[in-house]
Protein backbone atom coordinates (compact mmCIF):
# COMPACT_ATOMS: atom_id res chain seq x y z
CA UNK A 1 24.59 -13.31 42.36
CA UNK A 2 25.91 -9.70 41.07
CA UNK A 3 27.51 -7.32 42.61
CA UNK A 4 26.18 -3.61 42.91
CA UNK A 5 27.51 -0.41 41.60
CA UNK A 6 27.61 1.24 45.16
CA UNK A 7 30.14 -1.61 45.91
CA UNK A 8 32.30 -0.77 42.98
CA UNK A 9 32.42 2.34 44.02
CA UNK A 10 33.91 1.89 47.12
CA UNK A 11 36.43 -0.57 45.72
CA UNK A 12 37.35 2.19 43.82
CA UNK A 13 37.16 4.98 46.74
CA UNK A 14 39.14 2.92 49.41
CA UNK A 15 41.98 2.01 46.35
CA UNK A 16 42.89 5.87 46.21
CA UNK A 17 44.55 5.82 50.12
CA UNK A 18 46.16 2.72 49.81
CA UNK A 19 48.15 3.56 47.02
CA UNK A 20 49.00 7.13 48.22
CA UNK A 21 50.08 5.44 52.00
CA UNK A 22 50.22 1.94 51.81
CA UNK A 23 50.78 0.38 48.24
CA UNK A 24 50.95 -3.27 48.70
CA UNK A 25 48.71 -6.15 49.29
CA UNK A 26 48.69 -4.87 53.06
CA UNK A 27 47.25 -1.85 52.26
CA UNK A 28 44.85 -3.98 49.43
CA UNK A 29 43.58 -6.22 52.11
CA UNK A 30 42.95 -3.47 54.68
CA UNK A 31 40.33 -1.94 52.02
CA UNK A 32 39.15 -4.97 50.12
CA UNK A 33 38.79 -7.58 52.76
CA UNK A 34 36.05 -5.41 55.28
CA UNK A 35 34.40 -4.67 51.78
CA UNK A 36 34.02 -8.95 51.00
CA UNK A 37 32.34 -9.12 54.58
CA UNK A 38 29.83 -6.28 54.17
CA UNK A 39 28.64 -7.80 50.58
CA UNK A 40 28.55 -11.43 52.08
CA UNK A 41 26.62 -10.11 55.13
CA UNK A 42 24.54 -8.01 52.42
CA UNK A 43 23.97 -11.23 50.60
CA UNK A 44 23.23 -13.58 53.54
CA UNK A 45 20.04 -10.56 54.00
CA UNK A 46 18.58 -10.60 50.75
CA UNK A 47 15.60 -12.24 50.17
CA UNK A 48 15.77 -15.65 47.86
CA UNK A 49 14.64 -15.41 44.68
CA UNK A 50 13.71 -19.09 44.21
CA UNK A 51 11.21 -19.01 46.71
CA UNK A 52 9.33 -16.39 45.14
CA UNK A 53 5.91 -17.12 43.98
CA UNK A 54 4.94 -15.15 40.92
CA UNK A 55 1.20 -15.23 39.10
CA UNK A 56 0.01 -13.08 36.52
CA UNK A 57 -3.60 -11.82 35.76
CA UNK A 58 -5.20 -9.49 33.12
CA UNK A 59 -5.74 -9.10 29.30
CA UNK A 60 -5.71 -11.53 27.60
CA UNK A 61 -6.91 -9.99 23.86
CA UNK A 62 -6.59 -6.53 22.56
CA UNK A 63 -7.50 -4.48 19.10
CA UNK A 64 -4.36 -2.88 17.74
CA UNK A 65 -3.61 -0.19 18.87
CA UNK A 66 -5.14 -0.18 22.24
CA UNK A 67 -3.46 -0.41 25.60
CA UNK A 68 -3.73 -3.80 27.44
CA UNK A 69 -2.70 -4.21 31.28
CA UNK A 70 -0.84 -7.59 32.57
CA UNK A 71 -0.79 -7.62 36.30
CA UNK A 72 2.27 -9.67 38.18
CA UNK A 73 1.48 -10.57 41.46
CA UNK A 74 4.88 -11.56 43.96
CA UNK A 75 4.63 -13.40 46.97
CA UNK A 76 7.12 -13.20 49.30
CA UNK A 77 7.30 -16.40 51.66
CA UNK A 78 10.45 -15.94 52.71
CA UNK A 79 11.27 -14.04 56.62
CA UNK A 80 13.40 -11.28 55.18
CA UNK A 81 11.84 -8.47 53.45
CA UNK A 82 11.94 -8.37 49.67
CA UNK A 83 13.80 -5.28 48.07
CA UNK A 84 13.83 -5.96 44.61
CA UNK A 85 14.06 -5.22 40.85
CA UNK A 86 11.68 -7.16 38.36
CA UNK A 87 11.91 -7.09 34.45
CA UNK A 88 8.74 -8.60 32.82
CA UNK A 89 10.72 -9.51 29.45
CA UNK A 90 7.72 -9.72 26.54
CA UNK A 91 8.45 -9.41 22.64
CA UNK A 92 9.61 -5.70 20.99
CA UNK A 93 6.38 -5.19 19.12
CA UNK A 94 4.06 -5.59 22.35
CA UNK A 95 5.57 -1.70 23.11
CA UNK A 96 5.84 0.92 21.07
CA UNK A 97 9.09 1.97 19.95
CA UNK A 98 11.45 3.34 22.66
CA UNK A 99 9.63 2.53 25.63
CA UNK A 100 10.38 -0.73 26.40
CA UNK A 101 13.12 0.02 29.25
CA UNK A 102 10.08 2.16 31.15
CA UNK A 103 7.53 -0.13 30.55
CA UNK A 104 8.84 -3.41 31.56
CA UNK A 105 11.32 -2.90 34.88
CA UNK A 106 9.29 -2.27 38.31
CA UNK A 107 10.91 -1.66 41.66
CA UNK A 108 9.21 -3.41 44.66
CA UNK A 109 9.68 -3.90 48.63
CA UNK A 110 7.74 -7.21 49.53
CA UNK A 111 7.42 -7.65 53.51
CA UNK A 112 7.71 -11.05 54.66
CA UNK A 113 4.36 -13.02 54.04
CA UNK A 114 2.62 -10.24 52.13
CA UNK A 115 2.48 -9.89 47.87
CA UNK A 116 2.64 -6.85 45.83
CA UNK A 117 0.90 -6.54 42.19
CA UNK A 118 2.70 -4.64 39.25
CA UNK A 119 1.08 -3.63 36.63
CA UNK A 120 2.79 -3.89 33.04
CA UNK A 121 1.52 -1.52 30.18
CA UNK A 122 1.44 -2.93 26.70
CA UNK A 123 0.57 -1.58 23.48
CA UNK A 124 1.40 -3.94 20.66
CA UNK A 125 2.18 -2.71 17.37
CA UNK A 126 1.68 -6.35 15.32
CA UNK A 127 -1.48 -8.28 15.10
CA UNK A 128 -0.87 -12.29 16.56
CA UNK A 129 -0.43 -13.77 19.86
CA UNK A 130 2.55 -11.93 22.53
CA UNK A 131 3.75 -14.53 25.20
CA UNK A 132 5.44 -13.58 28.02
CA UNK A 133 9.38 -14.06 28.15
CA UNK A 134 10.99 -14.66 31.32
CA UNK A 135 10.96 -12.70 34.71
CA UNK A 136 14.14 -11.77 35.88
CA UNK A 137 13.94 -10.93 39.87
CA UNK A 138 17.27 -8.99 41.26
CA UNK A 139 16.66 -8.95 44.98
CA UNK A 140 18.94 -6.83 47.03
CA UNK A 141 20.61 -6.78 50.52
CA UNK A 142 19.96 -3.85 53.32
CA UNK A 143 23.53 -2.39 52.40
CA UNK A 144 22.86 -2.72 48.47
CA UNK A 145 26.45 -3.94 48.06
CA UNK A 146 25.54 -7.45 46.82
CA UNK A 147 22.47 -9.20 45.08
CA UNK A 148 20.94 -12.61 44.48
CA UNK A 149 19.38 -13.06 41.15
CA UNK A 150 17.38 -15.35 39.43
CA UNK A 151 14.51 -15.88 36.72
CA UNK A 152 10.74 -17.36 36.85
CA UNK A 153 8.89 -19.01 33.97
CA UNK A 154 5.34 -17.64 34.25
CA UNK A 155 2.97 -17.77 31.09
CA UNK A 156 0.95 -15.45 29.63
CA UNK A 157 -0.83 -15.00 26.42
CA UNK A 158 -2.37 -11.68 24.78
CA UNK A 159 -3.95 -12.36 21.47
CA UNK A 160 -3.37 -8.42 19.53
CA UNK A 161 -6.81 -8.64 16.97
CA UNK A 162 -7.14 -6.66 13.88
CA UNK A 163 -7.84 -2.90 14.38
CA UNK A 164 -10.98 -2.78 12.54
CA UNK A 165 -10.90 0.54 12.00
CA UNK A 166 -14.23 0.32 9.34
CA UNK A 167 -16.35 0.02 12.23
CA UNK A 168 -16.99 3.35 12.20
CA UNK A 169 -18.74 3.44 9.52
CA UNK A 170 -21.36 0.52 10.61
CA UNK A 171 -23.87 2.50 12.21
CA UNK A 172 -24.73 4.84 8.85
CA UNK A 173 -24.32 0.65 7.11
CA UNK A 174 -26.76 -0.35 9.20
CA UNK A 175 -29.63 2.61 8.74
CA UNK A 176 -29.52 2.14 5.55
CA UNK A 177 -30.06 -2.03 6.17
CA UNK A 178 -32.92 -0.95 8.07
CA UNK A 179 -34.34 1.25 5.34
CA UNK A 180 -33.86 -2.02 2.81
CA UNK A 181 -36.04 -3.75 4.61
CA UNK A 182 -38.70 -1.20 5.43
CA UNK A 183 -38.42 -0.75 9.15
CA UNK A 184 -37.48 2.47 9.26
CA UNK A 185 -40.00 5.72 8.47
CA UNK A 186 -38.54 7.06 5.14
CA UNK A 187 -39.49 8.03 1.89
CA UNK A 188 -38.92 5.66 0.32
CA UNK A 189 -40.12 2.06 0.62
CA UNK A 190 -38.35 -1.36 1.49
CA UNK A 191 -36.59 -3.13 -1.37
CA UNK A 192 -35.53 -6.50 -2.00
CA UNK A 193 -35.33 -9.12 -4.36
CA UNK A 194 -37.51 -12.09 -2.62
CA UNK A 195 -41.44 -11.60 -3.47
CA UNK A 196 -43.31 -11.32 -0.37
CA UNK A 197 -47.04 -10.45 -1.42
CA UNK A 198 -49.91 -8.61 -3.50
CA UNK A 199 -51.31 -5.50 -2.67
CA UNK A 200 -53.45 -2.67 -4.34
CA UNK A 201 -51.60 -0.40 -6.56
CA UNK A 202 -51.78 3.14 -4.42
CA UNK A 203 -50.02 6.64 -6.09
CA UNK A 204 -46.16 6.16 -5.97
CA UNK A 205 -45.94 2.73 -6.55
CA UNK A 206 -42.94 1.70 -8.96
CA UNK A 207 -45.15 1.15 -11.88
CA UNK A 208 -42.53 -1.92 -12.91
CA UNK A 209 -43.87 -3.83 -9.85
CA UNK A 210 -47.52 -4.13 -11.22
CA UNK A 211 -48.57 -7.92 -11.48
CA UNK A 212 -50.33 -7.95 -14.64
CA UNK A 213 -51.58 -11.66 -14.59
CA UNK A 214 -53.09 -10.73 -11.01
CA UNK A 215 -54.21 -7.27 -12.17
CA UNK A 216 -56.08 -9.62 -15.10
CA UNK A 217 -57.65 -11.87 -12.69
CA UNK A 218 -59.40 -9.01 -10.53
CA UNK A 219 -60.70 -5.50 -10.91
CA UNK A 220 -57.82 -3.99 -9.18
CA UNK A 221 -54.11 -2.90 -10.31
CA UNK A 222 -52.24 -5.46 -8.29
CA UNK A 223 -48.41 -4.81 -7.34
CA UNK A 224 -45.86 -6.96 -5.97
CA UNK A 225 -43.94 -6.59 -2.67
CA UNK A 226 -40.69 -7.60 -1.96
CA UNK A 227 -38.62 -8.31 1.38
CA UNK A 228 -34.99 -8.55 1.64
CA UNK A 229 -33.54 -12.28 1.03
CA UNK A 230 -32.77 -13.96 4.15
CA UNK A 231 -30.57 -16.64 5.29
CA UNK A 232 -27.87 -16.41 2.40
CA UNK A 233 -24.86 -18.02 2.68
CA UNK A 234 -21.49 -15.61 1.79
CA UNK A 235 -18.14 -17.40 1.89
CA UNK A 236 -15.09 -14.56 2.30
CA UNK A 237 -12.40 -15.75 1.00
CA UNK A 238 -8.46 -14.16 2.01
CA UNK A 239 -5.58 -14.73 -0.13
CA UNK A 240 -2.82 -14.92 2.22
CA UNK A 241 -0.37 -15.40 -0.24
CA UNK A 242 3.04 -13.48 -1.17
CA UNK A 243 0.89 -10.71 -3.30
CA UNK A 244 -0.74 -9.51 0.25
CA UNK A 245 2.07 -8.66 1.88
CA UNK A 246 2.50 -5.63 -0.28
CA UNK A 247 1.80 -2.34 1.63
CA UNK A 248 -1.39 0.60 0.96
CA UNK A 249 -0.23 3.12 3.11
CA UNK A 250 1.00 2.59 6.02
CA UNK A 251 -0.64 -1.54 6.62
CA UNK A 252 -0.23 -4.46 4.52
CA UNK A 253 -2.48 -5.30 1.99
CA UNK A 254 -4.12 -8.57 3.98
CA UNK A 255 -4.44 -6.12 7.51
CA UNK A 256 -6.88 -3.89 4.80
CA UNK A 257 -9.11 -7.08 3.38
CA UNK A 258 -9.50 -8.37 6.94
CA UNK A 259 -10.69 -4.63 7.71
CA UNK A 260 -13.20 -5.09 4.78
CA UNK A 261 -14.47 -8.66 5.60
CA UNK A 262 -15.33 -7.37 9.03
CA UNK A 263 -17.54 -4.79 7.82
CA UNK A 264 -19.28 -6.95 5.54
CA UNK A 265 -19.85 -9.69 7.55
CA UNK A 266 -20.99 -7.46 10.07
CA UNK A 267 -23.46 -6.36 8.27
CA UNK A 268 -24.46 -9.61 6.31
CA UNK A 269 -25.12 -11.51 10.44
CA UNK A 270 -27.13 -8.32 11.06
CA UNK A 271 -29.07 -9.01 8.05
CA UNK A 272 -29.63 -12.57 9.19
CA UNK A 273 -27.30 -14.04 6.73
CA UNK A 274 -24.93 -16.90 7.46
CA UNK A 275 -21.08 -15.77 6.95
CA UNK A 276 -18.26 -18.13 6.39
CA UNK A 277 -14.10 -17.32 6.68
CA UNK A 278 -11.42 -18.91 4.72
CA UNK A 279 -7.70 -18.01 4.16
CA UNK A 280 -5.90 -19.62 1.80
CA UNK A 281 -2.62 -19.65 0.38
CA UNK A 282 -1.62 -22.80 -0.26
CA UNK A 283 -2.96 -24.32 2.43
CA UNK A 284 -6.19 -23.57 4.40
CA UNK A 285 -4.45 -20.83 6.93
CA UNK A 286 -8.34 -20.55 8.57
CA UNK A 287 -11.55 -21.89 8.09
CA UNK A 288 -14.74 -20.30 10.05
CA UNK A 289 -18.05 -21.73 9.53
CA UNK A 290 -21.20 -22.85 11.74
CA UNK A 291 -21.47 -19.88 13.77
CA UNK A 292 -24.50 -18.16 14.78
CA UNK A 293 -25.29 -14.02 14.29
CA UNK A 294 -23.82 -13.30 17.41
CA UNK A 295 -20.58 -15.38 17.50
CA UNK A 296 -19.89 -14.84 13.84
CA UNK A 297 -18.02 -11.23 14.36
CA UNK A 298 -15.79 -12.67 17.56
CA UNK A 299 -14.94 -15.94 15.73
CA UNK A 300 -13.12 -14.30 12.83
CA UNK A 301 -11.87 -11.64 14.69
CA UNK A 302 -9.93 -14.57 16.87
CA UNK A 303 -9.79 -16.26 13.81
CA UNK A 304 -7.35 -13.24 11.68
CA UNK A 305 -5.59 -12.53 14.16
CA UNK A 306 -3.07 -14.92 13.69
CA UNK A 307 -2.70 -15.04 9.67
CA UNK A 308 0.47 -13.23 8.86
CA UNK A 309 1.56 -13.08 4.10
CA UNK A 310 3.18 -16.38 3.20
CA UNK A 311 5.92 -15.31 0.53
CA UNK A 312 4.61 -17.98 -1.69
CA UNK A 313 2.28 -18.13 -4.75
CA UNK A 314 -1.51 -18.86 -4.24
CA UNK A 315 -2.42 -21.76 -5.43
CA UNK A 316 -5.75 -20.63 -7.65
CA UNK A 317 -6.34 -24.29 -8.25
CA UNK A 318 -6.21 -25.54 -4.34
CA UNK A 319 -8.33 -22.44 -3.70
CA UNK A 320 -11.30 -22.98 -5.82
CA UNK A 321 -11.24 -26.54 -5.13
CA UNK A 322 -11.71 -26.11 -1.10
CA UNK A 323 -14.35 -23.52 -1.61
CA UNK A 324 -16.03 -25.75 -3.35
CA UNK A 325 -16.19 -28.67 -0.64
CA UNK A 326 -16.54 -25.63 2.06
CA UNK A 327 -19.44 -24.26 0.36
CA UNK A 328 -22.03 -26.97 -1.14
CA UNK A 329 -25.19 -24.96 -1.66
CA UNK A 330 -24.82 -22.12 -3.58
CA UNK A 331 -23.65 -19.20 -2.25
CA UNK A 332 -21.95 -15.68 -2.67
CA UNK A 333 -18.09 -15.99 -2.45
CA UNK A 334 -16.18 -12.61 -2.21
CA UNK A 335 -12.36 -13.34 -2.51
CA UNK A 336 -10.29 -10.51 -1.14
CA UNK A 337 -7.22 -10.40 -3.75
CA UNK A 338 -4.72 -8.47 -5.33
CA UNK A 339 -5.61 -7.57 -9.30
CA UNK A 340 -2.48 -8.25 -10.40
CA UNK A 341 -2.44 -8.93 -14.26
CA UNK A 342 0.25 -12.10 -13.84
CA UNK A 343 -1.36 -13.87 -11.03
CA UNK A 344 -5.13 -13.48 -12.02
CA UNK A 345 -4.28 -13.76 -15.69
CA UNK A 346 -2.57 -17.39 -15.22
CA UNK A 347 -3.49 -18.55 -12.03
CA UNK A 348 -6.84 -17.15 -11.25
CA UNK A 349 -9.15 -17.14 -14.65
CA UNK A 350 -8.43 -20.44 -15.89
CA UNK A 351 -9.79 -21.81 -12.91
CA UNK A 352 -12.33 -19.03 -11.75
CA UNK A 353 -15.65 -21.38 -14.15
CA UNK A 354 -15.78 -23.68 -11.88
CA UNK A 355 -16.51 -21.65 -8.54
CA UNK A 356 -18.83 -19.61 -10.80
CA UNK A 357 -21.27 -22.46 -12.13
CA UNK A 358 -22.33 -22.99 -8.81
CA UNK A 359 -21.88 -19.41 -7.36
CA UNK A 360 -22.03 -15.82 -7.52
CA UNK A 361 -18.66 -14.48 -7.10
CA UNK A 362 -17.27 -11.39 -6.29
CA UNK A 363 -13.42 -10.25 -6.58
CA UNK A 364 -12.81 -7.44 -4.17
CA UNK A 365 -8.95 -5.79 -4.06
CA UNK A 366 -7.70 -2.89 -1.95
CA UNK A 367 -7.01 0.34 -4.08
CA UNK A 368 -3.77 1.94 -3.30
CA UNK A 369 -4.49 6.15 -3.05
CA UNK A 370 -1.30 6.62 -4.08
CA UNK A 371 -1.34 5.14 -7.56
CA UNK A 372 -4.23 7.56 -8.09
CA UNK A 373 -2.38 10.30 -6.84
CA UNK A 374 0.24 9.39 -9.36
CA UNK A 375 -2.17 9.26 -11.77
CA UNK A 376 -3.86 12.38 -11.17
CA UNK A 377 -0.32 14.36 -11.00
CA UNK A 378 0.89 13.16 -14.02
CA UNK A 379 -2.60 14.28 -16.32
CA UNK A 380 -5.05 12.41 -18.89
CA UNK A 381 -3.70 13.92 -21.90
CA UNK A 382 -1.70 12.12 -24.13
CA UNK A 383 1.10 13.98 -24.44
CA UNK A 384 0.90 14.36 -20.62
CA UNK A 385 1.18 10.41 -20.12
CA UNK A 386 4.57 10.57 -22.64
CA UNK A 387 6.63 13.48 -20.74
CA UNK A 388 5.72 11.58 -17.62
CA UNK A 389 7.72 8.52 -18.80
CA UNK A 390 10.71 10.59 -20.68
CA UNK A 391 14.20 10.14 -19.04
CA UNK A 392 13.33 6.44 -17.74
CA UNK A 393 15.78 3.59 -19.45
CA UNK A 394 13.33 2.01 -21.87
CA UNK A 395 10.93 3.88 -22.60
CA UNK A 396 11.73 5.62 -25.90
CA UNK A 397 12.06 1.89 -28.08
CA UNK A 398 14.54 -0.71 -28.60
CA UNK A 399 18.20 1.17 -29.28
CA UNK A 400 18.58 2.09 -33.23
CA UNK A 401 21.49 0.15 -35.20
CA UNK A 402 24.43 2.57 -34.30
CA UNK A 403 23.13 5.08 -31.62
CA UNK A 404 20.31 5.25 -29.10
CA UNK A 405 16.99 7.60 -30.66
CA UNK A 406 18.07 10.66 -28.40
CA UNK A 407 21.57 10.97 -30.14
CA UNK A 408 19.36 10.01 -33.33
CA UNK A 409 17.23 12.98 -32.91
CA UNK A 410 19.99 15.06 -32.12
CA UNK A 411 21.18 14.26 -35.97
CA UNK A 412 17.94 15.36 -36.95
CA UNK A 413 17.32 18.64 -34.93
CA UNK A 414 16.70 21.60 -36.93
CA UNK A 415 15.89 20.12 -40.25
CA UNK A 416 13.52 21.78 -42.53
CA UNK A 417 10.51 19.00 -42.96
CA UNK A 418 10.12 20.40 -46.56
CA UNK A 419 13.77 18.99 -47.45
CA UNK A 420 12.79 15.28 -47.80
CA UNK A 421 14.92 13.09 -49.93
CA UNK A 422 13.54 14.13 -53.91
CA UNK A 423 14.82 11.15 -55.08
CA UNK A 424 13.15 8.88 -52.20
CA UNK A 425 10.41 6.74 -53.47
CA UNK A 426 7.97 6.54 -50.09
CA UNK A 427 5.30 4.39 -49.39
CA UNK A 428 2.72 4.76 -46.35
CA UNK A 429 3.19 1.96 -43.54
CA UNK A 430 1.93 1.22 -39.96
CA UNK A 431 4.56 0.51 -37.80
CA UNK A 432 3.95 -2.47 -35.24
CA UNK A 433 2.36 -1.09 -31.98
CA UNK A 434 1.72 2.33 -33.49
CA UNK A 435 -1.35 3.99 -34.97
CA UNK A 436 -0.04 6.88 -36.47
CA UNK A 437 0.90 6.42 -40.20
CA UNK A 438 4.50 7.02 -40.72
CA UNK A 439 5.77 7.36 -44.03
CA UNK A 440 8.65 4.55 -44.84
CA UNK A 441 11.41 5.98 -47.20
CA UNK A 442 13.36 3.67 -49.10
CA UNK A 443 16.96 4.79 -49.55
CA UNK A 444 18.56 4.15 -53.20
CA UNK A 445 21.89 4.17 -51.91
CA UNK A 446 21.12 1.34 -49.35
CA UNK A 447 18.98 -1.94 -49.13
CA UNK A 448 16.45 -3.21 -46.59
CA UNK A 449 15.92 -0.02 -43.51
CA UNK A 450 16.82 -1.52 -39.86
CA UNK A 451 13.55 -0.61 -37.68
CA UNK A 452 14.91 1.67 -34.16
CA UNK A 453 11.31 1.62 -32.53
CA UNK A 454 8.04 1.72 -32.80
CA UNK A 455 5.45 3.99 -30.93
CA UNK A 456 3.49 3.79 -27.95
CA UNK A 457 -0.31 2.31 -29.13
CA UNK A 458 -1.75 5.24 -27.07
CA UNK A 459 1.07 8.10 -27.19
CA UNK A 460 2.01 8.07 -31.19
CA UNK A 461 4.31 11.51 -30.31
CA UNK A 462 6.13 13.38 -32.91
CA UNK A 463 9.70 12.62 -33.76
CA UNK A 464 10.35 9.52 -31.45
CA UNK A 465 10.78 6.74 -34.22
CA UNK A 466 12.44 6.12 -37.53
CA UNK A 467 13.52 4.13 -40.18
CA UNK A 468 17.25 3.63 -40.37
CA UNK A 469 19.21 2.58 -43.59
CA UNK A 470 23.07 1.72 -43.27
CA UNK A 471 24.42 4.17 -46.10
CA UNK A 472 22.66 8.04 -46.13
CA UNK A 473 22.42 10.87 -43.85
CA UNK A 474 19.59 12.41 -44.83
CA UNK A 475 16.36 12.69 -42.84
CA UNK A 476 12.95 11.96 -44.38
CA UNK A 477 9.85 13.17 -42.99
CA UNK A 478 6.44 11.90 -42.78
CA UNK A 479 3.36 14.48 -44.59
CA UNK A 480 2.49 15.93 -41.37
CA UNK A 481 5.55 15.89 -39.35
CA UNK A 482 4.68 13.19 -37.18
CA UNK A 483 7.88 10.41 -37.04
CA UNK A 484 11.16 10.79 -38.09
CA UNK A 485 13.15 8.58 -40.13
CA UNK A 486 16.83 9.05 -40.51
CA UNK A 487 19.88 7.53 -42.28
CA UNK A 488 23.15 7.28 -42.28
CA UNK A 489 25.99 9.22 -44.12
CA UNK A 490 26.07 7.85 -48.03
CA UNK A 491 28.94 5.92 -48.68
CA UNK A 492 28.79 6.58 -52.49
């Protein structure tokens, strides 16, 4: 039961006379109690809720992206007519942002014995399964003073797929599959790696395909012919683990491998190969396998859906072990994975032998643009690669003994490189990390330098290290002006 704004509002209309002419509970009464009896007659009118029968029909899968349609059908039983407010409750992301209040509240007038449909408009912005929430009913009286409320259970499942946004590009895929194998009128001929047959050698023949042995045997130049491999067995492997949940762009890194191992095994069932799913993480997350050309694509579309980046570490050990069982003949296994240098370095490499011994594997990752547009901004040239990292905590070597290298260099600004120490006996080093020679001055006045830094293996840049004694000022230079060592004021 609620009550109605209308009959607020004349609770609040009929309070303004009695307390000009009447204040009192008389004059409270007079207003309030015909009021009660219009919103209990307006109640006793209303339709029931309870009795309601509610169905739903529709979509029940849809790409992200798209717009799916989820049609609620009421029945009114009931012999009063049904004037009525429905919410269709479903998650946030099955809207887009800030259209949810639009999208999911319908107004409706039911006659008694007859049913109305209502359409709800989704458009999901996560991949997974949406199920309905409730369905809240608000059915109203002729007066609209008072209303009986009430909610309804009534399932309903869409399954949001992966975009697949690649597919645009499988028709041009799939002319040049058809020019691999020869069936389309091009230039050039079929290719493959499976021999097919022996033929006469005719003008534009590869000459590398010539059979000698046969060409030996008859009086003929005798070529070979080749034909595409058929019925291969690829295994794609995801890593679901806490490395895919980084973004490229706008999507996560696992929505953009499941984008790539659509295309490919698209084309791989076209070319009658036989395509295999698994996500891993540490646990098997989905496993596809068995399916025929035409059922392949479907099956791991259903199958992705679902897989959402487990913040843990992949298990590199667990993962090569079930590809092994998955896959017993040999096959091509293409594991869609982030390069990361900590991951593949200790997780991934130890263990990577034993899926290739048996197979031919193939680590695919998703290249971020905007690394390489960071990359390309900041230049190839050495020097380029150094400003780039100036001003960052860091970056110019460990801190000297008394001072940082920037307060260091400030000592050392505007020193003629011709006034080295005379009395400084040097001797040509290689300081660790560097490939630059710097020139190591030993100090008379002070025993055994203190080392500030040492430079970058592939940006040796002028005055950025030193050697630093505990007793002299003075600053030494290198021959050719390259590193800077300085020292501290002599005590003697």
């Amino acid at each position: 039961m609620a009550f109605t704004g209308r009959a607020a509002l004349l609770a609040a209309l009929g309070s303004l006379p009695v307390g000009i002419w009447e204040p009192g509970w008389t004059g409270v009464l007079a207003v309030n109690a015909p009021l009660a009896v219009a919103c209990a007659c307006d109640f006793a009118l209303a339709a029931p809720v309870r009795r309601l029968g509610l169905t739903r029909s529709g979509d029940t899968s849809v790409r992200l992206g798209d717009a799916a349609d989820v049609t609620l059908t009421v029945t009114n039983p009931s012999r009063r007519p049904l004037r009525a407010r429905v919410r269709d409750a479903w998650p946030p992301s099955s809207w887009q942002p800030g259209t949810e209040s639009a999208a999911s509240r319908h107004t409706v007038r039911v006659p008694p014995g007859e049913r109305r449909r209502l359409t709800t408009h989704l458009r999901p912005t996560r991949r997974g399964d949406r199920r309905a929430d409730r369905v809240t009913v608000r059915s109203y009286g002729p007066l609209g003073l008072f209303a009986r409320q009430g909610t309804h259970e009534v399932p309903w499942t869409v399954r949001v797929l992966p975009p697949f946004t690649s597919r645009k590009h499988l028709p041009s895929k799939l002319a040049r599959l058809r020019e691999l194998d020869g069936r389309t009128s091009v230039l050039t001929r079929g290719e493959g790696t499976e021999f097919d047959s022996l033929r006469e050698y005719v003008p534009g023949d590869d000459t590398r395909s010539i059979d000698w042995r046969a060409t030996a045997r008859q009086s003929a130049v005798a070529v070979r012919t080749w034909r595409p491999e058929r019925d291969r067995h690829i295994l794609l492997v995801l890593d679901t683990g806490r490395t895919s949940a980084g973004r490229v762009g706008d999507v996560p890194r696992l929505d953009a491998s499941m984008d790539a191992a659509l295309l490919l095994a698209a084309l791989a069932s076209r070319a009658g190969d036989r395509v295999a799913l698994m996500a891993y993480d540490r646990r098997v997350r989905a496993l596809v396998q068995g399916r025929s050309a035409g059922d392949v694509l479907p099956s791991l579309v259903h199958a992705m859906a679902t897989l959402e980046p487990e913040l843990v570490e992949t298990d590199a050990r667990g993962l090569t072990a079930t590809a092994l069982r998955t896959t017993p003949r040999r096959s091509l296994i293409v594991l869609l994975t982030a390069l990361d240098a900590a991951p593949i370095e200790e997780g991934l490499l130890p263990v990577l032998t034993g899926l290739t011994q048996r197979h031919t594997v193939l680590l695919a990752s998703v290249a971020d643009p905007h690394i390489a547009g960071m990359a390309r901004a900041r230049g190839s040239s050495a020097d380029a690669v150094y400003e780039g990292r100036r001003g960052r905590p860091g970056t110019d070597g460990a801190r000297p003994h008394g001072g940082s290298t920037a307060s260091a260099r400030r000592h050392g600004r505007g020193r003629d490189p011709g006034r080295a120490r005379a009395g400084s006996r040097g001797r040509l080093s290689r300081l660790e990390g560097s490939r630059a020679p710097v020139r190591n001055t030993k100090s008379t006045c002070g025993k055994g330098a203190r080392r500030a830094c040492s430079l970058n293996a592939e940006n040796p840049a002028p005055a950025r290290c030193g050697v630093f004694h505990k007793n002299c000022s003075a600053a030494s230079y290198s021959p050719t002006g390259s590193p800077l060592q300085y020292h501290r004021r002599c005590k003697a």
